[in-house]
Protein backbone atom coordinates (compact mmCIF):
# COMPACT_ATOMS: atom_id res chain seq x y z
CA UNK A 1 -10.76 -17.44 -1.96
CA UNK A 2 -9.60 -13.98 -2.02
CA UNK A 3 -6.39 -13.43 -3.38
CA UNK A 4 -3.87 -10.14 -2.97
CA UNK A 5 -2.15 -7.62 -5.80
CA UNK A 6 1.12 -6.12 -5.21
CA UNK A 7 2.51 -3.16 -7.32
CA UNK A 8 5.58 -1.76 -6.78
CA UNK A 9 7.07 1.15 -8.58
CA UNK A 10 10.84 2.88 -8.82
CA UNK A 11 12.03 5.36 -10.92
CA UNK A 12 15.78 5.26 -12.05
CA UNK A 13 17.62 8.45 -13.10
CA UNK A 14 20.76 6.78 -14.32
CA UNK A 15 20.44 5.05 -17.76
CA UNK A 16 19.96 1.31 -17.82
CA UNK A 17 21.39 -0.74 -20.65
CA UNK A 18 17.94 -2.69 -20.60
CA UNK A 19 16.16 0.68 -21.55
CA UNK A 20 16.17 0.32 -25.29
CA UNK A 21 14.88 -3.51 -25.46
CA UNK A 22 12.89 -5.59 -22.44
CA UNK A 23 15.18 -8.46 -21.61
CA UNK A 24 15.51 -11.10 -19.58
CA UNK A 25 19.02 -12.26 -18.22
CA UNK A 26 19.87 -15.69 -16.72
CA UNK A 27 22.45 -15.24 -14.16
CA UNK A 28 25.51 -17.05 -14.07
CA UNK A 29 25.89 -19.28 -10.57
CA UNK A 30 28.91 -16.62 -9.83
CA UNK A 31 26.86 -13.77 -9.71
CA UNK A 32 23.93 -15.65 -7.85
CA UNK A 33 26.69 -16.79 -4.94
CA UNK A 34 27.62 -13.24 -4.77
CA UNK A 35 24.12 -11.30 -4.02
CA UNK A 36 23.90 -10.09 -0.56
CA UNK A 37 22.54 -12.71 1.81
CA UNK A 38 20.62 -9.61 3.41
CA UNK A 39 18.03 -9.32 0.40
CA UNK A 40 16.78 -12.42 1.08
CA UNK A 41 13.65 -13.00 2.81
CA UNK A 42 12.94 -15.38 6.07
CA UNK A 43 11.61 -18.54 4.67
CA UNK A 44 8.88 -20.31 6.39
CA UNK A 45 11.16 -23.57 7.15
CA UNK A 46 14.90 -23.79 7.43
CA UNK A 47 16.06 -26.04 4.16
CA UNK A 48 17.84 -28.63 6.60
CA UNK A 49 14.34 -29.73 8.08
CA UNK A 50 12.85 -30.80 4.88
CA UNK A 51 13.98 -32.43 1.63
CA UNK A 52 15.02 -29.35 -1.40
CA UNK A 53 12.18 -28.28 -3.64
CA UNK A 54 13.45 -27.82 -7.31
CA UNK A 55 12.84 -24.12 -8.72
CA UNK A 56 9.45 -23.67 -10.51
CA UNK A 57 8.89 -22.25 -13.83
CA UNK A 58 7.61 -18.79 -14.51
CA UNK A 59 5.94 -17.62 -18.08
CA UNK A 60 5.57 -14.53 -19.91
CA UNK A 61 1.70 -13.97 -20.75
CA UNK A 62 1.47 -10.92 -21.96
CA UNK A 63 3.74 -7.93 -22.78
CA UNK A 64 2.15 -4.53 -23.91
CA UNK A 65 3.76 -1.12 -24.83
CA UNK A 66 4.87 0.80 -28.15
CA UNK A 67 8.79 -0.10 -27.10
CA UNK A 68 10.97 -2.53 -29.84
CA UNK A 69 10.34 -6.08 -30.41
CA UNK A 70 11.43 -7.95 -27.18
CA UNK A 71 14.41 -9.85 -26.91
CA UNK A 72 15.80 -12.73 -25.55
CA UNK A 73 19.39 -12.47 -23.83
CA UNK A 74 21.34 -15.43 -23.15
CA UNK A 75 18.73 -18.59 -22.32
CA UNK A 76 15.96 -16.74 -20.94
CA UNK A 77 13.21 -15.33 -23.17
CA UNK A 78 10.56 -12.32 -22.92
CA UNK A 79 8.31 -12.39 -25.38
CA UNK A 80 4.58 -14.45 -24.51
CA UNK A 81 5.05 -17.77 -23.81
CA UNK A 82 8.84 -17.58 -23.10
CA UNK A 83 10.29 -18.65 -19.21
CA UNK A 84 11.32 -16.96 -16.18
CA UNK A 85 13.30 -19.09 -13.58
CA UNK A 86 15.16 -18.56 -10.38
CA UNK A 87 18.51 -15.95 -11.04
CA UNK A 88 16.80 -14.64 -13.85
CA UNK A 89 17.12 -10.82 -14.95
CA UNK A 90 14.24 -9.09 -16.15
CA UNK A 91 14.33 -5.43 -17.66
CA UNK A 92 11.42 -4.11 -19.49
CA UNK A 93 11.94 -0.54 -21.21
CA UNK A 94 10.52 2.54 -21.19
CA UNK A 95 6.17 2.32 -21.85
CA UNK A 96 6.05 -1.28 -21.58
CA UNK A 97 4.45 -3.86 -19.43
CA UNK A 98 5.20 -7.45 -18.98
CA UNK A 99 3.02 -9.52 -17.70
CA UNK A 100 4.19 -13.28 -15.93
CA UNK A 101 2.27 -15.80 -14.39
CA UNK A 102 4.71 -17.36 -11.69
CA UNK A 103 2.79 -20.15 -9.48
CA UNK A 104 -0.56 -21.09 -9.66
CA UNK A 105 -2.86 -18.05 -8.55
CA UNK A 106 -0.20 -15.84 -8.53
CA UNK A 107 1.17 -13.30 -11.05
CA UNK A 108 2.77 -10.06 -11.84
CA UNK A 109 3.56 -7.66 -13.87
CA UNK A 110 6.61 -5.14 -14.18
CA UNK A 111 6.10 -2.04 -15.53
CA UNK A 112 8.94 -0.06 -17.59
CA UNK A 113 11.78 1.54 -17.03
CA UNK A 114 12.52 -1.32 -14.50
CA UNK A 115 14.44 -4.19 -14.07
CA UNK A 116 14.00 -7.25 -11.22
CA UNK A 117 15.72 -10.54 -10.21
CA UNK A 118 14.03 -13.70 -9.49
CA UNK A 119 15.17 -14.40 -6.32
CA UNK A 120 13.35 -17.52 -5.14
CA UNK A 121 10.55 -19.11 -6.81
CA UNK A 122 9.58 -22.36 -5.43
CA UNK A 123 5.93 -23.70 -5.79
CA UNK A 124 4.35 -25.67 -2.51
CA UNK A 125 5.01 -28.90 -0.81
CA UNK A 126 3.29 -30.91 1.65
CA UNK A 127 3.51 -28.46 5.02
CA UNK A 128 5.24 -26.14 3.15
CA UNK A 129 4.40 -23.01 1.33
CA UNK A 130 4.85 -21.71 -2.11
CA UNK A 131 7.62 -19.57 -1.91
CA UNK A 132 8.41 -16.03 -4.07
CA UNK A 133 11.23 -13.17 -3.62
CA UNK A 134 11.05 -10.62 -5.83
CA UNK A 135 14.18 -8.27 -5.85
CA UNK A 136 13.09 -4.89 -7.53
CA UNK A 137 15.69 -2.52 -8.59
CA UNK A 138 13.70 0.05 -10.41
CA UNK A 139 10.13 -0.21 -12.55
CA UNK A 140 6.74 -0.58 -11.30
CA UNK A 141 5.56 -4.17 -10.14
CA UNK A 142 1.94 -5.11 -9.54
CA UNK A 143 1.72 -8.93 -8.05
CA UNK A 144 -1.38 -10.98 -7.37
CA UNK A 145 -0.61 -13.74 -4.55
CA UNK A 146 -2.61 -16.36 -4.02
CA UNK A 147 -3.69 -16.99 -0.77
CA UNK A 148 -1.06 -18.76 2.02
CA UNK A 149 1.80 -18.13 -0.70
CA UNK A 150 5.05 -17.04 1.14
CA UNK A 151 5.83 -13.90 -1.10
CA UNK A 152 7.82 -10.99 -0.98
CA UNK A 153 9.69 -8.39 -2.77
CA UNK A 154 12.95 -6.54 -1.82
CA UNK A 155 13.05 -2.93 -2.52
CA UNK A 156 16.62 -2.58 -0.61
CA UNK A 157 16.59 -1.55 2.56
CA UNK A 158 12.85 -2.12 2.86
CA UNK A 159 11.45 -5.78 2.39
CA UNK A 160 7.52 -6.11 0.94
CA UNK A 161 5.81 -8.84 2.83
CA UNK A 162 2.24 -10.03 1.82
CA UNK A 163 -0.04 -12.53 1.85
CA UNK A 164 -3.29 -11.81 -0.37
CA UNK A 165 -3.67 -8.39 -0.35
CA UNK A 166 -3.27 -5.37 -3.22
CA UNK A 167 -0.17 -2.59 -2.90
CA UNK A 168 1.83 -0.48 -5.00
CA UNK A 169 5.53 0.60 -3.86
CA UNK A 170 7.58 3.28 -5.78
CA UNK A 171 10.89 3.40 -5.49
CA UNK A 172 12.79 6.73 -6.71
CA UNK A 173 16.39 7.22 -6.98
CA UNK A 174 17.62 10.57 -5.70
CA UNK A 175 19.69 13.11 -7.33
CA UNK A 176 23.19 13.02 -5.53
CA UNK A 177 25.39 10.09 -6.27
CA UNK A 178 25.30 7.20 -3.86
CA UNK A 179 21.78 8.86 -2.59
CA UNK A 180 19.87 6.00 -1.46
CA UNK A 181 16.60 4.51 -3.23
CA UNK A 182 13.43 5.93 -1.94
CA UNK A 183 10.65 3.83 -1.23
CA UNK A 184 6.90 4.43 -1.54
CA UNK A 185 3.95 1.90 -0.21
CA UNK A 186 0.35 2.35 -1.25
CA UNK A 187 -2.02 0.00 0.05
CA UNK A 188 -5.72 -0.38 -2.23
CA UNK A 189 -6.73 -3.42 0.08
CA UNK A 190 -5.97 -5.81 2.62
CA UNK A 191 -2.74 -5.50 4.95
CA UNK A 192 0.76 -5.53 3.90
CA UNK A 193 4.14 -5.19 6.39
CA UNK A 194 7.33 -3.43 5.63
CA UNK A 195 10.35 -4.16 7.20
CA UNK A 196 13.32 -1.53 6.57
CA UNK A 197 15.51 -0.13 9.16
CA UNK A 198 15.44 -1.67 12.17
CA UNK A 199 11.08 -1.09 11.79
CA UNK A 200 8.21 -3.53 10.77
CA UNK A 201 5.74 -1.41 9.40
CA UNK A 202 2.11 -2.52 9.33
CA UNK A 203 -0.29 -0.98 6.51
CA UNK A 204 -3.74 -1.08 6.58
CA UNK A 205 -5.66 -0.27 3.57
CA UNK A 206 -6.47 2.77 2.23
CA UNK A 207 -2.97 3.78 3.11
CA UNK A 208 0.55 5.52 2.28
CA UNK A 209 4.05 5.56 3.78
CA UNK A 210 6.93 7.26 2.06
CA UNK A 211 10.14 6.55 3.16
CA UNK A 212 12.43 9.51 4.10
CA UNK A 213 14.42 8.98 0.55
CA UNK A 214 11.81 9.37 -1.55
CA UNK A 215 12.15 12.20 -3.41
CA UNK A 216 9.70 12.13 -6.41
CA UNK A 217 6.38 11.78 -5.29
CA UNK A 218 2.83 11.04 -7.16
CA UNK A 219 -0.65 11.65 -6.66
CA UNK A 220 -2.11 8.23 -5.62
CA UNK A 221 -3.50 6.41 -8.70
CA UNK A 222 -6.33 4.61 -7.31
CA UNK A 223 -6.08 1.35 -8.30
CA UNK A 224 -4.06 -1.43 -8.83
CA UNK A 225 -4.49 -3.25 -12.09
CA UNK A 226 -4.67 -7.29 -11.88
CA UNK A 227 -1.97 -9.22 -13.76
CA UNK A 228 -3.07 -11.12 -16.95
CA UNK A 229 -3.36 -14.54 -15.96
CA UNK A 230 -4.59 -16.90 -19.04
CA UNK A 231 -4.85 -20.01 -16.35
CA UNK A 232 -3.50 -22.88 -17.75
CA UNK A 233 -0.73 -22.47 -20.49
CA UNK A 234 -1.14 -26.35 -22.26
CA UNK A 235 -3.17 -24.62 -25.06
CA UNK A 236 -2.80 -21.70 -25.68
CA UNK A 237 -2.31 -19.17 -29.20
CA UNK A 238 -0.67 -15.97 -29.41
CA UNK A 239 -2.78 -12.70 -30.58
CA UNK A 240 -1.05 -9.66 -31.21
CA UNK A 241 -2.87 -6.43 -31.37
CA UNK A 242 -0.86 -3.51 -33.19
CA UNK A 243 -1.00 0.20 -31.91
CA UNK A 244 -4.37 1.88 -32.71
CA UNK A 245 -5.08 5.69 -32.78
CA UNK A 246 -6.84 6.29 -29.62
CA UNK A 247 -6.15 3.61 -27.71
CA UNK A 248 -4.28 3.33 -24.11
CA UNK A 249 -5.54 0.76 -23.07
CA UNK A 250 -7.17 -3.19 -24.10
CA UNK A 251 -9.28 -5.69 -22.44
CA UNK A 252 -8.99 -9.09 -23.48
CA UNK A 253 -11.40 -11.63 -21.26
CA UNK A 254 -12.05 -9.46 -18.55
CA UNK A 255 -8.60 -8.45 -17.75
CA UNK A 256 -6.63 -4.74 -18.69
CA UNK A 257 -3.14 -4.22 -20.12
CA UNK A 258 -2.19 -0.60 -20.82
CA UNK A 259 -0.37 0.06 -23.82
CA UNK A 260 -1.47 0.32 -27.16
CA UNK A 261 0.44 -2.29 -28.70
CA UNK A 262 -0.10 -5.83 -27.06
CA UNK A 263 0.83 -9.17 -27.98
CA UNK A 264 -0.28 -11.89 -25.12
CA UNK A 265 -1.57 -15.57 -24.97
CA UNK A 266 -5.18 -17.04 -25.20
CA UNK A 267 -6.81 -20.17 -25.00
CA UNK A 268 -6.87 -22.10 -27.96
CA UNK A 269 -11.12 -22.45 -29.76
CA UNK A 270 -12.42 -20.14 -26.99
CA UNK A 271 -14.07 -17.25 -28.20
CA UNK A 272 -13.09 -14.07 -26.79
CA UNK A 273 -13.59 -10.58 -26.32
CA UNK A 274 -11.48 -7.88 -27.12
CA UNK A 275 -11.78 -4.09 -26.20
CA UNK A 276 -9.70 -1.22 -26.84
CA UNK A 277 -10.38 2.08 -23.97
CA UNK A 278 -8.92 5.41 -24.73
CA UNK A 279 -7.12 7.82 -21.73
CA UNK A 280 -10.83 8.50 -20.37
CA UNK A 281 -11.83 5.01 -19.61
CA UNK A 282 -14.43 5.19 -23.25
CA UNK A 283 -14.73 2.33 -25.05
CA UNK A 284 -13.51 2.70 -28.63
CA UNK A 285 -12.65 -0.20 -30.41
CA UNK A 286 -13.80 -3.81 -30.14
CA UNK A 287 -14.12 -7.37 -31.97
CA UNK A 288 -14.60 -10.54 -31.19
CA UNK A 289 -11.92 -13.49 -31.58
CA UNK A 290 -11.45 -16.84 -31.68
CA UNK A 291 -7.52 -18.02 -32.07
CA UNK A 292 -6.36 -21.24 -33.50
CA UNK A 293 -2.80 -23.11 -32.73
CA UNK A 294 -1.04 -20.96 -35.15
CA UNK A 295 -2.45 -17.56 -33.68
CA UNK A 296 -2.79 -14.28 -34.98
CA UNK A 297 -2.45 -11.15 -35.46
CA UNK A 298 -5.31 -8.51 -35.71
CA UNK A 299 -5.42 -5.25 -37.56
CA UNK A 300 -7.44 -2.43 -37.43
CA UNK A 301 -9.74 -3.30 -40.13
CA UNK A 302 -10.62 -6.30 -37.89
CA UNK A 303 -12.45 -4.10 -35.43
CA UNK A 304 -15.51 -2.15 -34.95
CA UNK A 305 -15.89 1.46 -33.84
CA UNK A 306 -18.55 2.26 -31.80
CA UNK A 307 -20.62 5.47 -32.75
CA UNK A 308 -20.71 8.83 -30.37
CA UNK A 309 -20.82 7.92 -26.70
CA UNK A 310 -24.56 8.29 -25.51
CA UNK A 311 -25.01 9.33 -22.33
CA UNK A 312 -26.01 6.36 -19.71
CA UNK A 313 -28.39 5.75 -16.78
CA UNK A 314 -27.54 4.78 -13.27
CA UNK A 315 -30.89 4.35 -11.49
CA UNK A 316 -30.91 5.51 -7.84
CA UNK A 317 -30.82 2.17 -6.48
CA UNK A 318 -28.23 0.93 -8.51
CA UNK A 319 -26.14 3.42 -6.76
CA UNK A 320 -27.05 3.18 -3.29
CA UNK A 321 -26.20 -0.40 -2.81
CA UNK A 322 -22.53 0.14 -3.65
CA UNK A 323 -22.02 3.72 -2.10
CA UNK A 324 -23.40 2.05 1.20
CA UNK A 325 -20.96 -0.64 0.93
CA UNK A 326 -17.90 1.61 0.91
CA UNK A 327 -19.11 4.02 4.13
CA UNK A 328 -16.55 2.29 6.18
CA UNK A 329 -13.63 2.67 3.65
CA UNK A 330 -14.63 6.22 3.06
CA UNK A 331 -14.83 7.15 7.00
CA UNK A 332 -11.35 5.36 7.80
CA UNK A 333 -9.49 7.82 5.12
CA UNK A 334 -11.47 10.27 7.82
CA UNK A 335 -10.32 8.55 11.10
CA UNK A 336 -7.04 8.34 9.93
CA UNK A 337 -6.28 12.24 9.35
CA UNK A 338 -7.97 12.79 12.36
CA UNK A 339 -5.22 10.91 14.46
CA UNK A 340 -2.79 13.14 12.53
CA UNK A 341 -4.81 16.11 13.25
CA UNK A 342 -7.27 15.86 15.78
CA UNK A 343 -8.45 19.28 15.55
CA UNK A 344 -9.28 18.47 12.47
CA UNK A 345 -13.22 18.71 12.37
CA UNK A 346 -15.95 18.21 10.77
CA UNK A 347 -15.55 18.15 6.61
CA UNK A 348 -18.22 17.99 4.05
CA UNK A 349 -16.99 17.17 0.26
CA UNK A 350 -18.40 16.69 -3.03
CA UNK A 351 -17.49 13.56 -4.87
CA UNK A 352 -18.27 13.52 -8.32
CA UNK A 353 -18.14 10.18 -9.86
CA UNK A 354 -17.47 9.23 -13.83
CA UNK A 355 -18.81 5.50 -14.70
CA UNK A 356 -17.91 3.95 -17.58
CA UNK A 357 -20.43 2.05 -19.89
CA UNK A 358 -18.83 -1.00 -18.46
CA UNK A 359 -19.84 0.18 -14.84
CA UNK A 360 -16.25 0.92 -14.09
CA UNK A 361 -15.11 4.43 -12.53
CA UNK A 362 -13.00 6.14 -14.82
CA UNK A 363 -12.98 9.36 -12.81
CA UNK A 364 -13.31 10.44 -9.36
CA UNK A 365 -13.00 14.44 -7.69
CA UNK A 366 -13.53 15.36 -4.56
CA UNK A 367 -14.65 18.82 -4.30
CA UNK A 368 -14.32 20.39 -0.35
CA UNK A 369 -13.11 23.34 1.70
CA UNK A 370 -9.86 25.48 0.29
CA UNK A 371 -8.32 24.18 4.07
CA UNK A 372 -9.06 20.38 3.30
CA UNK A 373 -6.29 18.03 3.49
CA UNK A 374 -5.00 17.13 0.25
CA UNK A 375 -4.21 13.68 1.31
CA UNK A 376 -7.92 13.04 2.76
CA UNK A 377 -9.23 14.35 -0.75
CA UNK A 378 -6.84 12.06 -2.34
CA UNK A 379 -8.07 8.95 -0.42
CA UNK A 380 -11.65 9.76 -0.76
CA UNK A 381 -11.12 9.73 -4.39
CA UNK A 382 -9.09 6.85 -4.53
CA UNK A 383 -11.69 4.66 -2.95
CA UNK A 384 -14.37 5.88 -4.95
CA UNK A 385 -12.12 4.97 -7.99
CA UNK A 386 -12.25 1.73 -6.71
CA UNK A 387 -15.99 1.10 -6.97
CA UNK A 388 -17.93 -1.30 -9.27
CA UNK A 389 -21.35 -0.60 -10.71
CA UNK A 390 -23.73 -2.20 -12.80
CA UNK A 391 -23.19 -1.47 -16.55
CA UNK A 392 -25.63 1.36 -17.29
CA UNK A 393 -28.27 1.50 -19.32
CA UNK A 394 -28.37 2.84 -22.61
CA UNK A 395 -24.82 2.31 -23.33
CA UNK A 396 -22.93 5.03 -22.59
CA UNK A 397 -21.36 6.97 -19.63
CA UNK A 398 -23.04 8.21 -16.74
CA UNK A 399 -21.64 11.18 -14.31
CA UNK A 400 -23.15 11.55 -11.14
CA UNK A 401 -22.47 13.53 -7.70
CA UNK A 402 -23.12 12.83 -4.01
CA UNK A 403 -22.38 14.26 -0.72
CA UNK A 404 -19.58 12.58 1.91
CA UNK A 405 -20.32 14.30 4.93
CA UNK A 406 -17.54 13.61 7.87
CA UNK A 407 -17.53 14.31 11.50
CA UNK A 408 -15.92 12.82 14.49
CA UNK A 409 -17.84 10.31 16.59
CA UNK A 410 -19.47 11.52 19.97
């Protein structure tokens, strides 16, 4: 079943108290009876019509960043393995990511500076979905929903809405006092609404809508990174990886945390790998591990650094196969400046493609007239950044170019 990733991202001048340690606060029932009704989102049945559900139970699986030791506030702890539940507080600070599985198949992870509450978190019933509101006040968070999950995430006035699809919003406070929160919505797949305003929004990926607020802006990253998910958390170890020269970012069983410190949870007796990438998407460190119930901790000595990067191989039809898959993507980022511009014309670009020797692009440029639209450039190369390939042979990197001809239709 395909399943969705949300990101969202804000950006908070003013200085938090949660900057110097990530946190997470339980809120007193005071405080919870006093949020605005308004943040909340529609749920699918009115509570009269169907006995109450009882909260569900979120955990931490993963926190990564070269911040201080987390901490726990009150009842409600951050580090791997601790629990997130409804009214909770959660403030990660700055270079730090925490990761949280929060119902089955779904997951996210916030990204610091930034702080959320836990709204609403209430897994599914007979005719009834599972049920998640997010309430972002600044930070980046990513969010993978399982399919037919009832999720969303307030980003005040705008509300998120998604089911099974991949997004990143920024949010950006502004510089006067009392200046409203800008919101940004990039969409990397699938559909997403946002409701702000007296508007519902509908975004169809690849695609970006600012609202009038927003001002700091960002080049569009690409991607949206998955959540670590470890599955089920009934055994499970802890590993902690310290901060490595070079490093920016691990993969541990498939998935990737940036930061170069990590500490997160694995399955207990299952041997795994573990990867360490620099800036440039090169592989640079890796080991293999297997954890027992007590754990562990790993240290540089533990790992093994490949030699030079040779240069890879990417065999024509290796190539074609995926660049013929994404024609559509790549002629909607067309279709869609042409209904802002239509005398736009016909536009012939460049794209030159980096692969890394795990078939992953690291790097993506689209070369094209001085007159181009940046943000048609921009989406070329984000869906190109997107692409998977089949690890190259030779093992090492492999750069290649191709022509992305456009034109309107006749």
């Amino acid at each position: 079943a395909a399943v969705g990733l949300v990101a969202l991202a804000t950006a908070k001048v003013a200085d938090d108290p949660g900057q110097g340690a990530l946190v997470a606060e339980r809120q007193p029932d005071e405080v919870r009876e006093a949020l605005p009704a308004a943040a909340a989102a529609p749920r699918t049945a009115p509570e009269a019509m169907a006995p109450a559900r009882p909260s569900a139970v979120a955990h931490v699986t993963a926190v990564a960043g070269i911040g201080p030791e987390l901490q726990r506030t009150g009842q409600a702890p951050t580090t791997p393995g601790g629990v997130l539940r409804e009214g909770d507080r959660l403030v990660a600070p700055v270079d730090t990511e925490v990761h949280v599985a929060l119902l089955p198949g779904s997951s996210m992870t916030l990204v610091g500076p930034g702080a959320l509450l836990v709204r609403r978190l209430r897994g599914a019933a007979p005719e009834r979905a599972a049920e998640v509101l997010l309430e972002l006040e600044h930070g980046r968070l990513r969010s993978q929903v399982a399919p037919g999950t009832d999720y969303a995430v307030s980003s005040a006035p705008y509300t998120v809405r998604v089911r099974g699809t991949r997004f990143e919003v920024a949010r950006a406070e502004g510089d006067a006092a009392n200046t409203p929160l800008g919101t940004r919505v990039d969409v990397a797949e699938g559909v997403v609404e946002v409701a702000g305003e007296g508007e519902l929004r509908r975004l169809t990926a690849p695609a970006r809508w600012s609202s009038p607020e927003m001002t700091v802006d960002a080049p569009a990253s690409g991607d949206v990174p998955s959540p670590y998910d470890p599955g089920a958390l009934t055994d499970v170890a802890l590993l902690r990886l310290p901060a490595m020269e070079g490093v920016a970012r691990w993969q541990v069983a498939g998935a990737g945390v940036s930061g170069r410190r990590l500490a997160l949870l694995l399955p207990v007796g299952e041997r795994r790998r573990v990867e360490g990438f620099d800036a440039a998407g090169e592989l640079v460190a890796r080991t293999l591990v297997t954890l027992g119930p007590e754990g562990r901790s790993l240290e540089e000595r533990h790992m093994s650094w490949p030699q030079e990067p040779r240069e890879g191989v990417l065999r024509p039809e290796q190539i074609r196969p995926v660049v013929a898959r994404a024609q559509r993507r790549l002629r909607s980022c067309y279709e869609r400046e042409l209904r802002r511009n239509p005398t736009l014309g016909s536009q012939g670009y460049q794209l030159r493609v980096r692969v890394t020797p795990q078939g992953r692009v690291a790097q993506a440029s689209a070369a094209g007239p001085a007159s181009a639209p940046s943000s048609l450039r921009g989406c070329l190369e984000r869906e190109a950044r997107s692409w998977t390939f089949p690890e190259p042979d030779g093992g090492g990197p492999v750069v290649f170019e191709l022509p992305v001809n456009l034109a309107p239709r006749r």
